[in-house]
N, C-alpha and C. Protein backbone atom coordinates (compact mmCIF):
# COMPACT_ATOMS: atom_id res chain seq x y z
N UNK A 1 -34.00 -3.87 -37.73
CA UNK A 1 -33.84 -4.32 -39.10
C UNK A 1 -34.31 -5.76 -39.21
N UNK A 2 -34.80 -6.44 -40.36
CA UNK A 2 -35.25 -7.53 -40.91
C UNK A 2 -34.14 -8.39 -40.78
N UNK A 3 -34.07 -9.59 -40.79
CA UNK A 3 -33.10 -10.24 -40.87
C UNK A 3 -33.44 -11.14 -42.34
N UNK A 4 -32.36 -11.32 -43.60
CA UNK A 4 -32.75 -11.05 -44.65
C UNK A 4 -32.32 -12.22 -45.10
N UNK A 5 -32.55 -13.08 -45.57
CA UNK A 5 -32.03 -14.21 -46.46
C UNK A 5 -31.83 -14.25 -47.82
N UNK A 6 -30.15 -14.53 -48.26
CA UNK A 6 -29.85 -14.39 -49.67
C UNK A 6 -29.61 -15.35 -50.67
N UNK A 7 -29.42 -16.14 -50.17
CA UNK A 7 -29.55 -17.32 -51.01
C UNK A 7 -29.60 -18.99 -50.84
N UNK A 8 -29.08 -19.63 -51.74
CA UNK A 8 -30.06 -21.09 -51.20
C UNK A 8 -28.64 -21.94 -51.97
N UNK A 9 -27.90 -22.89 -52.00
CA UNK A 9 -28.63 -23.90 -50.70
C UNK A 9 -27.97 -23.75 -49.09
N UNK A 10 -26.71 -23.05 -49.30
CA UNK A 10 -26.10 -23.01 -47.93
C UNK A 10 -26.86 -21.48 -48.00
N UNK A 11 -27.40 -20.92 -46.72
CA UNK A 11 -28.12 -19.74 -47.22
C UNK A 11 -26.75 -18.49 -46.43
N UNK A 12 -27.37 -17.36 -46.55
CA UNK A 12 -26.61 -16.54 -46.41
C UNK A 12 -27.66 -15.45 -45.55
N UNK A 13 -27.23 -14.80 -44.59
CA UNK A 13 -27.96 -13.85 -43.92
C UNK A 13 -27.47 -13.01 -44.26
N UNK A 14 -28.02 -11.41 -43.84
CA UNK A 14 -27.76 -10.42 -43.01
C UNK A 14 -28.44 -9.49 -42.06
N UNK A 15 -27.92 -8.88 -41.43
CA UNK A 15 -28.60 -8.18 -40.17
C UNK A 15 -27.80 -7.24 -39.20
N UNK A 16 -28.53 -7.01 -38.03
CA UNK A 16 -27.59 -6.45 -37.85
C UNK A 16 -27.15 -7.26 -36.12
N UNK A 17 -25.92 -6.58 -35.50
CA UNK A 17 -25.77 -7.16 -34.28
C UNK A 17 -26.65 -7.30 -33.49
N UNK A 18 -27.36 -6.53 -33.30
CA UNK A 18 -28.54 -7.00 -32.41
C UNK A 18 -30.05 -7.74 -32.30
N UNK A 19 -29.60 -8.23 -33.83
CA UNK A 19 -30.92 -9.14 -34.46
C UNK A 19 -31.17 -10.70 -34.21
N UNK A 20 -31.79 -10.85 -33.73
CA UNK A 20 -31.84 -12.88 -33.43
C UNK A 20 -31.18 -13.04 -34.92
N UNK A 21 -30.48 -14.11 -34.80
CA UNK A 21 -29.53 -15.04 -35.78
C UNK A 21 -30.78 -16.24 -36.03
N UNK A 22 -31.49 -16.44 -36.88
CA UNK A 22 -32.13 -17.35 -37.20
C UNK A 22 -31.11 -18.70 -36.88
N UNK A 23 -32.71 -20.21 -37.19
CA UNK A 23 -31.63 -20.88 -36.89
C UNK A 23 -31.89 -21.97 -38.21
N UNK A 24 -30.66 -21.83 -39.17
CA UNK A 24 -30.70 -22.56 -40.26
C UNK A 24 -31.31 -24.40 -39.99
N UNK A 25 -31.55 -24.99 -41.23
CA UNK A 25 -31.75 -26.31 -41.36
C UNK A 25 -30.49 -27.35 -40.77
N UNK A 26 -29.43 -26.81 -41.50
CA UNK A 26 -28.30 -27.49 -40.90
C UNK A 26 -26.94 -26.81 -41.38
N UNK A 27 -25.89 -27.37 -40.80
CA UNK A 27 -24.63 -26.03 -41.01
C UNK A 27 -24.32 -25.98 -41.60
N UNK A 28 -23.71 -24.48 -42.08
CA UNK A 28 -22.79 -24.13 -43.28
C UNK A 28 -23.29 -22.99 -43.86
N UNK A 29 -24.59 -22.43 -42.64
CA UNK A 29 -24.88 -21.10 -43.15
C UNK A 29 -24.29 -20.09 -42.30
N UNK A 30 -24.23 -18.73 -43.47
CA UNK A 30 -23.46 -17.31 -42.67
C UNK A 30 -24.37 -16.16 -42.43
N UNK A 31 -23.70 -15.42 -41.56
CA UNK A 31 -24.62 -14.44 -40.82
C UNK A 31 -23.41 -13.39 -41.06
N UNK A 32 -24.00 -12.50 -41.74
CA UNK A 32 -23.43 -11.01 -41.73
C UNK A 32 -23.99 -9.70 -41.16
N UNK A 33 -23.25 -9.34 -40.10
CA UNK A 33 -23.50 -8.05 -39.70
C UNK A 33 -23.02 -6.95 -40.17
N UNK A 34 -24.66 -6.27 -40.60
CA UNK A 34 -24.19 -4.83 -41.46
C UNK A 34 -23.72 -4.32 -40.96
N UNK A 35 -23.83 -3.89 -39.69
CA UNK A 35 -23.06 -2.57 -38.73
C UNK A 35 -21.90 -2.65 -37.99
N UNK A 36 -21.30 -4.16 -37.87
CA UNK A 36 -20.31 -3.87 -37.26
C UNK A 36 -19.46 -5.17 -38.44
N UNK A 37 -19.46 -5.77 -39.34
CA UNK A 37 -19.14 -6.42 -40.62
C UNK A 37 -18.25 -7.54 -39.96
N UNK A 38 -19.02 -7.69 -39.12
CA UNK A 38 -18.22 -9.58 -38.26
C UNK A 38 -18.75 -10.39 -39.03
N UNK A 39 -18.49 -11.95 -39.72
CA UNK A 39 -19.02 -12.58 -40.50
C UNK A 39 -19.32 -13.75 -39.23
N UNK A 40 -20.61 -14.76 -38.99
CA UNK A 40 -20.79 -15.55 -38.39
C UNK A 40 -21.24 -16.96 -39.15
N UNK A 41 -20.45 -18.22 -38.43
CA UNK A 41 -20.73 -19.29 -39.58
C UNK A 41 -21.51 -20.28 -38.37
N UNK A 42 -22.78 -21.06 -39.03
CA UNK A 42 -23.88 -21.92 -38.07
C UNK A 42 -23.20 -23.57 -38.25
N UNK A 43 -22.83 -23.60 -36.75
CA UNK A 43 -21.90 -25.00 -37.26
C UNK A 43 -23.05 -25.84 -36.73
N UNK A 44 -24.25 -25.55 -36.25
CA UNK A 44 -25.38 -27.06 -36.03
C UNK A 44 -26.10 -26.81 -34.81
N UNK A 45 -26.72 -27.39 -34.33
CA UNK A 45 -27.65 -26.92 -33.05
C UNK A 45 -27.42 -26.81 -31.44
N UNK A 46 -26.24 -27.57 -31.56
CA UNK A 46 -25.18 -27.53 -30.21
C UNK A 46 -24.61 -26.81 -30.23
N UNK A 47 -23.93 -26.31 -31.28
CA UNK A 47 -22.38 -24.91 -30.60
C UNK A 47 -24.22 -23.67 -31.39
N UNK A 48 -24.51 -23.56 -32.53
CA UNK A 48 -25.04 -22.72 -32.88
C UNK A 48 -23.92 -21.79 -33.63
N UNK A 49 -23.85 -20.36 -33.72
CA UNK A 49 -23.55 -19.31 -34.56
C UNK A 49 -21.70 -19.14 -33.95
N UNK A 50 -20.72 -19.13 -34.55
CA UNK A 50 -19.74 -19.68 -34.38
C UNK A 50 -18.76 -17.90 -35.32
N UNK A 51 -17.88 -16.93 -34.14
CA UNK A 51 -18.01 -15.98 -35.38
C UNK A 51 -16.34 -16.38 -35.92
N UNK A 52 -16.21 -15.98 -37.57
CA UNK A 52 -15.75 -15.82 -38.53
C UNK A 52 -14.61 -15.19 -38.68
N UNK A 53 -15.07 -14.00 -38.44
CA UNK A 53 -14.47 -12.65 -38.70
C UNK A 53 -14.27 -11.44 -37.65
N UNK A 54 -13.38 -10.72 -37.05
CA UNK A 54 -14.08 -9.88 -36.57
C UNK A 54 -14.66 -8.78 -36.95
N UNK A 55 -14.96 -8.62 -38.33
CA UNK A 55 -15.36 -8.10 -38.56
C UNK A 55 -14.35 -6.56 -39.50
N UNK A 56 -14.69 -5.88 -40.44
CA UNK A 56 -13.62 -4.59 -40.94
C UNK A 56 -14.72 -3.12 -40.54
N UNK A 57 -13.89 -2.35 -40.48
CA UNK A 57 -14.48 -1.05 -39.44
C UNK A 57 -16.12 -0.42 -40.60
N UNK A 58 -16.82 -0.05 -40.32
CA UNK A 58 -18.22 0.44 -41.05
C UNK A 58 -17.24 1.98 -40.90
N UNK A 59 -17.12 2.55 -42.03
CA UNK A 59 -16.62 4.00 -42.15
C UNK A 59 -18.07 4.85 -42.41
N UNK A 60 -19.11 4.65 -42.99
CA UNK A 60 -20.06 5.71 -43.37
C UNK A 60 -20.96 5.10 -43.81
N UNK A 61 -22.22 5.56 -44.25
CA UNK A 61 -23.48 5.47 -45.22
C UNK A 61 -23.82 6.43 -45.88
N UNK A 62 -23.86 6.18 -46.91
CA UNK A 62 -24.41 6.48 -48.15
C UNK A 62 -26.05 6.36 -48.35
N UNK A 63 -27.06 7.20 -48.45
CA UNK A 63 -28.33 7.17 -48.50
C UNK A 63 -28.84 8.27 -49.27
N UNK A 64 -29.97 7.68 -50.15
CA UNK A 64 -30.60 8.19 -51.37
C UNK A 64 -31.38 8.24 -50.86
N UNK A 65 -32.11 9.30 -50.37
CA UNK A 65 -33.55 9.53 -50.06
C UNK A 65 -34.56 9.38 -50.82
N UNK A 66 -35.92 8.72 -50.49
CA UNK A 66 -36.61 8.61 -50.74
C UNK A 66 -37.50 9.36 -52.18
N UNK A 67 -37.60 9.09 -53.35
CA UNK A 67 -37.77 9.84 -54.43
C UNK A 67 -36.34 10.48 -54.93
N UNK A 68 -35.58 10.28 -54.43
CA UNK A 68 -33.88 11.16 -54.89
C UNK A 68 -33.42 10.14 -55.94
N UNK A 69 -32.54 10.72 -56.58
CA UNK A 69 -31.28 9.90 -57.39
C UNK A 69 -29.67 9.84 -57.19
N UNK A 70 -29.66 10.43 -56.10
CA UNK A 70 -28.13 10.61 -55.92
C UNK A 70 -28.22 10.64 -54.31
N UNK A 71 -27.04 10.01 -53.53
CA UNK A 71 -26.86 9.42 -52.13
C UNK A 71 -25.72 11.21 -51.74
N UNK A 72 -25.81 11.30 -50.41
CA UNK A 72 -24.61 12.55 -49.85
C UNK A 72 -23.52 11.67 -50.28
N UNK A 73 -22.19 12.77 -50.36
CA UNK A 73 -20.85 12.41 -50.67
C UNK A 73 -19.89 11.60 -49.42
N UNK A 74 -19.33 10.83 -49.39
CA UNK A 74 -18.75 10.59 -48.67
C UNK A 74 -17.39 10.73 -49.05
N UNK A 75 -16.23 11.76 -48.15
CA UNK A 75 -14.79 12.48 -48.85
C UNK A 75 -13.81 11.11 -48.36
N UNK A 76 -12.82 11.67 -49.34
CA UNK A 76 -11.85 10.57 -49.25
C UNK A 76 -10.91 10.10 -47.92
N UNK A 77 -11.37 11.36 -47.25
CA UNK A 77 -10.40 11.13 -45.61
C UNK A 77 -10.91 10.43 -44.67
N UNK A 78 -12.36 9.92 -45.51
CA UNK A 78 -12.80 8.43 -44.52
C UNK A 78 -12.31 7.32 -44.59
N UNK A 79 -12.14 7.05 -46.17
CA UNK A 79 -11.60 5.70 -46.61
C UNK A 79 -10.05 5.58 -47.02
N UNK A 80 -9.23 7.03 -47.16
CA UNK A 80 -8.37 6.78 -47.76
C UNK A 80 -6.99 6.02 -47.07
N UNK A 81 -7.14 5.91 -46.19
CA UNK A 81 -6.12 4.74 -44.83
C UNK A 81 -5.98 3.08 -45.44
N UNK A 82 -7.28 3.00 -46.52
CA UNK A 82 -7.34 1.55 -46.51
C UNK A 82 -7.17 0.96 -48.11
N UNK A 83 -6.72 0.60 -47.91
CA UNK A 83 -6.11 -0.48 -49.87
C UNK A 83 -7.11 -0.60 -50.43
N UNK A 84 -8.46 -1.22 -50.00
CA UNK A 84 -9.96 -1.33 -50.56
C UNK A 84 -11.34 -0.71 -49.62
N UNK A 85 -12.29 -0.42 -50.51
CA UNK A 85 -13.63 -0.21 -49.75
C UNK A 85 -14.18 -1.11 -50.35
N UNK A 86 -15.61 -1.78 -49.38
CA UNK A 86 -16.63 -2.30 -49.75
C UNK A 86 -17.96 -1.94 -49.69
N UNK A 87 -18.76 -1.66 -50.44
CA UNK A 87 -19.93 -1.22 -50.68
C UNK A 87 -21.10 -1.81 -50.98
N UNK A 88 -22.23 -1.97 -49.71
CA UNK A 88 -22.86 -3.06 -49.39
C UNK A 88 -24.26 -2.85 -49.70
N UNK A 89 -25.65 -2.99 -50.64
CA UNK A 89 -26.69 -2.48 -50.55
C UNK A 89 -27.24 -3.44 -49.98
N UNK A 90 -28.16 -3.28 -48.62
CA UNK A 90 -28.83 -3.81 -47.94
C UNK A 90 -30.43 -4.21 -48.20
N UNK A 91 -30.72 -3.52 -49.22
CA UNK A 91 -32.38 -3.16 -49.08
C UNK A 91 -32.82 -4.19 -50.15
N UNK A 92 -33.73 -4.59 -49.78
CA UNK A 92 -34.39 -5.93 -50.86
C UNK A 92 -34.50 -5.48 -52.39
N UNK A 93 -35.26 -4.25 -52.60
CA UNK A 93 -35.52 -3.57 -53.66
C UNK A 93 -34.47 -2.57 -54.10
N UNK A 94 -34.46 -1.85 -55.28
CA UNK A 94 -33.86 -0.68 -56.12
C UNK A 94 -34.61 -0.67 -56.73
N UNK A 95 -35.40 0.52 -57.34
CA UNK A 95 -36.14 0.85 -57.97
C UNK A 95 -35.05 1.32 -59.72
N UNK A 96 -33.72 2.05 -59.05
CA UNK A 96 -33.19 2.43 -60.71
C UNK A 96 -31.86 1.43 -60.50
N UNK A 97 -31.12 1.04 -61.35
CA UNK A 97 -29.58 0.80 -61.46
C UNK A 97 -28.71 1.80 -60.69
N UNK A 98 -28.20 1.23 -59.54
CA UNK A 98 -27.29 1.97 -58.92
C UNK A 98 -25.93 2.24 -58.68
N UNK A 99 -25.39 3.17 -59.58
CA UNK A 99 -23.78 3.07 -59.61
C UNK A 99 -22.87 4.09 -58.89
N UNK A 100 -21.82 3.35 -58.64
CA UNK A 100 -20.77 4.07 -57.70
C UNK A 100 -20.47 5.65 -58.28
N UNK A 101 -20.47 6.72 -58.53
CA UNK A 101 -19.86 7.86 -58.96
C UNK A 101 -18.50 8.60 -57.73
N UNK A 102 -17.38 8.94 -58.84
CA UNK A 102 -16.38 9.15 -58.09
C UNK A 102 -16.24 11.14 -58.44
N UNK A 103 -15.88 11.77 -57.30
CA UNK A 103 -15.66 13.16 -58.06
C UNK A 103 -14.07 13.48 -57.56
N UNK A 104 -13.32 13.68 -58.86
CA UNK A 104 -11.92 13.88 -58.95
C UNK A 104 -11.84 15.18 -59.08
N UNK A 105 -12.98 16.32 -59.50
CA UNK A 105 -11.91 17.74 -59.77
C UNK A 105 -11.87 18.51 -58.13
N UNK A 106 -10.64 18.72 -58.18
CA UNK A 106 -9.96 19.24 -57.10
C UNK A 106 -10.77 21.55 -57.03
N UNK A 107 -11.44 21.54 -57.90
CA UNK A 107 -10.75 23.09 -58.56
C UNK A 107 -12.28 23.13 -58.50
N UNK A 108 -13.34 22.21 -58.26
CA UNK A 108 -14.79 22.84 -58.34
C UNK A 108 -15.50 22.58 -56.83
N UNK A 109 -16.14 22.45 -55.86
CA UNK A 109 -17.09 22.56 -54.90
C UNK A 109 -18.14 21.28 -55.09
N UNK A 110 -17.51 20.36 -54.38
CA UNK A 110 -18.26 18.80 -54.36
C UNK A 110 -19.42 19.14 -54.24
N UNK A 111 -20.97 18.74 -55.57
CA UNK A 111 -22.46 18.61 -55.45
C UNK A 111 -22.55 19.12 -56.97
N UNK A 112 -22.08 19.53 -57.46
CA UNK A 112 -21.97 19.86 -59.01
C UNK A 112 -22.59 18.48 -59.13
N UNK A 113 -22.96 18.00 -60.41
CA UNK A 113 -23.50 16.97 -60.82
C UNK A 113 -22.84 16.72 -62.21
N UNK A 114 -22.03 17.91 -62.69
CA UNK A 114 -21.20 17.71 -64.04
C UNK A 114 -19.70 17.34 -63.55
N UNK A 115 -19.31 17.39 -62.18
CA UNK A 115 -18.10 17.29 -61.65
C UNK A 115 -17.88 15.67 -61.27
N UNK A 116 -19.17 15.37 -60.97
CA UNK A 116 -19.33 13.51 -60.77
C UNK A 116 -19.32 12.35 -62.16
N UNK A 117 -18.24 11.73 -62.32
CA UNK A 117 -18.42 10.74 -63.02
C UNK A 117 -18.47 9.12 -62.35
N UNK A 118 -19.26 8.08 -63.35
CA UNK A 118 -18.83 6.67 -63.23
C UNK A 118 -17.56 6.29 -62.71
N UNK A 119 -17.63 5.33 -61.50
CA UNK A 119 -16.34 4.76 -61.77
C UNK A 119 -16.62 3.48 -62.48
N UNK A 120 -15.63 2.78 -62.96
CA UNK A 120 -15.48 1.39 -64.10
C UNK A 120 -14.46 1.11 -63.46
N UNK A 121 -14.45 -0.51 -63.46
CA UNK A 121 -13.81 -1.35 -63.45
C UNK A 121 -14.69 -2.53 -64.29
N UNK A 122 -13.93 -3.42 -65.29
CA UNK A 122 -12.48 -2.69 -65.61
C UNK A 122 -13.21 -1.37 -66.31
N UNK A 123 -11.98 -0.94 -67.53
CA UNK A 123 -11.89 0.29 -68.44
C UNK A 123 -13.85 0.09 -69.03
N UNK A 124 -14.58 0.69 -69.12
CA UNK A 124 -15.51 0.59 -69.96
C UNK A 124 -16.60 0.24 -69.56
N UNK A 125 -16.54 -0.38 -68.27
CA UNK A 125 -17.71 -1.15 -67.85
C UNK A 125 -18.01 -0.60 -65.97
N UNK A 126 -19.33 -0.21 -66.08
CA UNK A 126 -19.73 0.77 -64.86
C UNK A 126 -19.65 0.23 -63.65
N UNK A 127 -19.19 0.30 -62.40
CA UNK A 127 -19.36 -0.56 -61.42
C UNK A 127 -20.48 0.02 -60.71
N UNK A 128 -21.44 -1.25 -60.84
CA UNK A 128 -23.24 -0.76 -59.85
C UNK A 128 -23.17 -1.52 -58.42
N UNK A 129 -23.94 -1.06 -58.13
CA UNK A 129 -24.43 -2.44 -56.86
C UNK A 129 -26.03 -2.73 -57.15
N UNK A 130 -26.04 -4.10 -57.06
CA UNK A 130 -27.49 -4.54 -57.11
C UNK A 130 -27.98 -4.72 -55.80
N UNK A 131 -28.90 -4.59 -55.60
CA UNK A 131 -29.65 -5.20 -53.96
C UNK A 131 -29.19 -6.18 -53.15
N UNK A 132 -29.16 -6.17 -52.25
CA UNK A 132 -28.10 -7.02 -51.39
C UNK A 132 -27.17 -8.11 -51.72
N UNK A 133 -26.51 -6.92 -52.31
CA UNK A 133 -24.94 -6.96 -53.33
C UNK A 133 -24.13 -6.62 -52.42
N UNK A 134 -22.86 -6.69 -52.75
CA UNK A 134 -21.50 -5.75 -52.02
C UNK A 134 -20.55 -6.01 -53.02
N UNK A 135 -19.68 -4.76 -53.50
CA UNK A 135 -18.85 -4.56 -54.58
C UNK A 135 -17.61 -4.26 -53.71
N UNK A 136 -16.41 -4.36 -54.15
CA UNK A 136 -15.00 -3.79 -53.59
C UNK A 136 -14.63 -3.12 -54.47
N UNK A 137 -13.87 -2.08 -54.52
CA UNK A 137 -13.02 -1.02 -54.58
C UNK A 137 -11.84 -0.88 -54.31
N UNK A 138 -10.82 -0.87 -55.29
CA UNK A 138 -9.48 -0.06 -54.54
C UNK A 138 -9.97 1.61 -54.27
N UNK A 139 -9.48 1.66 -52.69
CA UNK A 139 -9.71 3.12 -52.61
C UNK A 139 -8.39 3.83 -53.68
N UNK A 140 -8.84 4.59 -54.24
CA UNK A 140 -8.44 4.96 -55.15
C UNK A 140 -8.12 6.83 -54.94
N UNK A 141 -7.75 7.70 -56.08
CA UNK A 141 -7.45 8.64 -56.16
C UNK A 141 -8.91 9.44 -55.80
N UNK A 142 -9.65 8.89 -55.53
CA UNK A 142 -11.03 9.47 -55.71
C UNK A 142 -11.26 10.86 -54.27
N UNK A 143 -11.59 11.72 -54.83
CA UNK A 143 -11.85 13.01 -53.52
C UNK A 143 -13.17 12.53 -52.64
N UNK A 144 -13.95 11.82 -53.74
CA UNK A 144 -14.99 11.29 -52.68
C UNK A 144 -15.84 10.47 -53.56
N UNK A 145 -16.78 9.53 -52.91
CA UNK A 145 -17.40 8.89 -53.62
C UNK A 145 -19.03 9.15 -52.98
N UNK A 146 -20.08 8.67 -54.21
CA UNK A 146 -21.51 8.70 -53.95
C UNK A 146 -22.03 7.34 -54.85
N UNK A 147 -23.49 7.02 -54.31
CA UNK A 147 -24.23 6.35 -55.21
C UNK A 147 -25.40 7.43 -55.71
N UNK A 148 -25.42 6.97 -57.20
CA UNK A 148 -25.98 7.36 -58.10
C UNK A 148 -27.25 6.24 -58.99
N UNK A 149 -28.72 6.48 -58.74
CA UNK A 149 -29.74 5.56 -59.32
C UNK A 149 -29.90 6.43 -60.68
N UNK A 150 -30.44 5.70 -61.62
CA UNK A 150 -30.65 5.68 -63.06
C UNK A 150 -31.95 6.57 -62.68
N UNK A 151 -32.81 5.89 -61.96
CA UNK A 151 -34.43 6.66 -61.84
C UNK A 151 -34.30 6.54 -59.94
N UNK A 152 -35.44 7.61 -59.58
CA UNK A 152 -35.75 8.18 -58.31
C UNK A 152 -35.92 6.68 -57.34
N UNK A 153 -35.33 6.93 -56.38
CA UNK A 153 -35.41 5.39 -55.71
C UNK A 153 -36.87 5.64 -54.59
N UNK A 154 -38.01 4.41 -54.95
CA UNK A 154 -39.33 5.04 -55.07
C UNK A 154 -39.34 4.23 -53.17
N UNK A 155 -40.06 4.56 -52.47
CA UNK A 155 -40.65 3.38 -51.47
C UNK A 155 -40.05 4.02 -50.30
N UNK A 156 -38.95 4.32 -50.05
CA UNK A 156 -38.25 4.38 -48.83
C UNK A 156 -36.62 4.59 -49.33
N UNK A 157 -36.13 5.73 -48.17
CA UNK A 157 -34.78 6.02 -48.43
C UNK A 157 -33.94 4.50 -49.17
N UNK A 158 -32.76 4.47 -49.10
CA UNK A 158 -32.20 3.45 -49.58
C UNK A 158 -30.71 4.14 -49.21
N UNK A 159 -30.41 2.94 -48.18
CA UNK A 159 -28.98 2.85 -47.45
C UNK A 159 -27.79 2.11 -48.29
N UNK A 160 -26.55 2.27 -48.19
CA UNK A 160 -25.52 1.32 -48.75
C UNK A 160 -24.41 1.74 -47.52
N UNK A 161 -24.05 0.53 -47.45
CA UNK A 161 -22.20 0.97 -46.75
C UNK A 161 -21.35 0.59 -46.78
N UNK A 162 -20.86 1.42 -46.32
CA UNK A 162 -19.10 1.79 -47.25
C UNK A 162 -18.12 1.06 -45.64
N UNK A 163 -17.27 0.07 -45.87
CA UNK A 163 -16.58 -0.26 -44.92
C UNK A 163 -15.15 -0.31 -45.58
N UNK A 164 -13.89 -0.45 -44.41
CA UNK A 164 -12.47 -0.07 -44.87
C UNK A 164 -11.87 -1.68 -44.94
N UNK A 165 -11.41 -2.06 -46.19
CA UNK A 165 -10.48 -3.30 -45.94
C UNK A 165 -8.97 -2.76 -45.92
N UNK A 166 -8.41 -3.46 -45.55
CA UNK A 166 -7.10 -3.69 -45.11
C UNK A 166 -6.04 -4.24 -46.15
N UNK A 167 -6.78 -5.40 -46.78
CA UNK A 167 -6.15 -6.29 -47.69
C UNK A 167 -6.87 -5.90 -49.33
């Protein structure tokens, strides 16, 4: 994987564990690992990458294949142990608006596409993820969750992941 820079002026990485840790201008930048979600902070050129966090467990991925609009389901007996999920899109690009869909009916066969709705938070307003975004979630009543693009996500599959918080 690329090692990706998000913003400016203290910058922000991500990558994954086994990716050289660039080496910032000067400290106060973070390094996030997608795959194992340890946060690392660059305290200067002597100590270098200094970790944070140890990191909260990676439960699954979510991936929209290539030309698709909708990611496989991931069921609730992955996440449901934990108070919140976080949901991370990694990929520089999105081709459509990509939003969380939750499927609650108990009584139909998860892949229906009339059985999947939006989740919102708050009341009214859709929760998406933008490109190397990450949204939280109370895990909730939900039987399972997916991502859902507006239009076919064009270029290359497109990953997101789903990790368990605690707090």
């Amino acid at each position: 994987m690329t090692v990706l820079r998000l913003s400016h002026p203290e910058p922000r990485y991500t990558g994954l564990a086994a990716d050289s840790k660039p080496t910032p201008d000067s400290p106060g930048a973070t390094f996030f690992e997608t795959d194992t979600g340890a946060t690392y902070l660059y305290t200067g050129v002597s100590v270098g990458w200094v970790q944070q966090s140890a990191g909260v467990p990676l439960l699954a991925t979510f991936t929209i294949a290539e030309n698709g609009d909708a990611s496989n389901a991931v069921l609730a007996a992955v996440y449901a142990q934990y108070r919140t999920v976080s949901i991370i899109a990694d990929d520089t690009a999105l081709t459509g608006t990509v939003a969380v869909e939750a499927y609650q009916l108990a009584s139909k066969s998860i892949g229906s596409d009339a059985s999947w709705s939006t989740v919102q938070s708050p009341p009214g307003t859709d929760v998406v993820v933008a490109a190397q975004k990450c949204i939280v979630l109370l895990a909730s009543n939900f039987l399972a969750l997916r991502m859902k693009s507006g239009s076919a996500e064009l270029n290359a599959d497109k990953v997101f992941y789903l990790y368990g918080n605690w707090s």
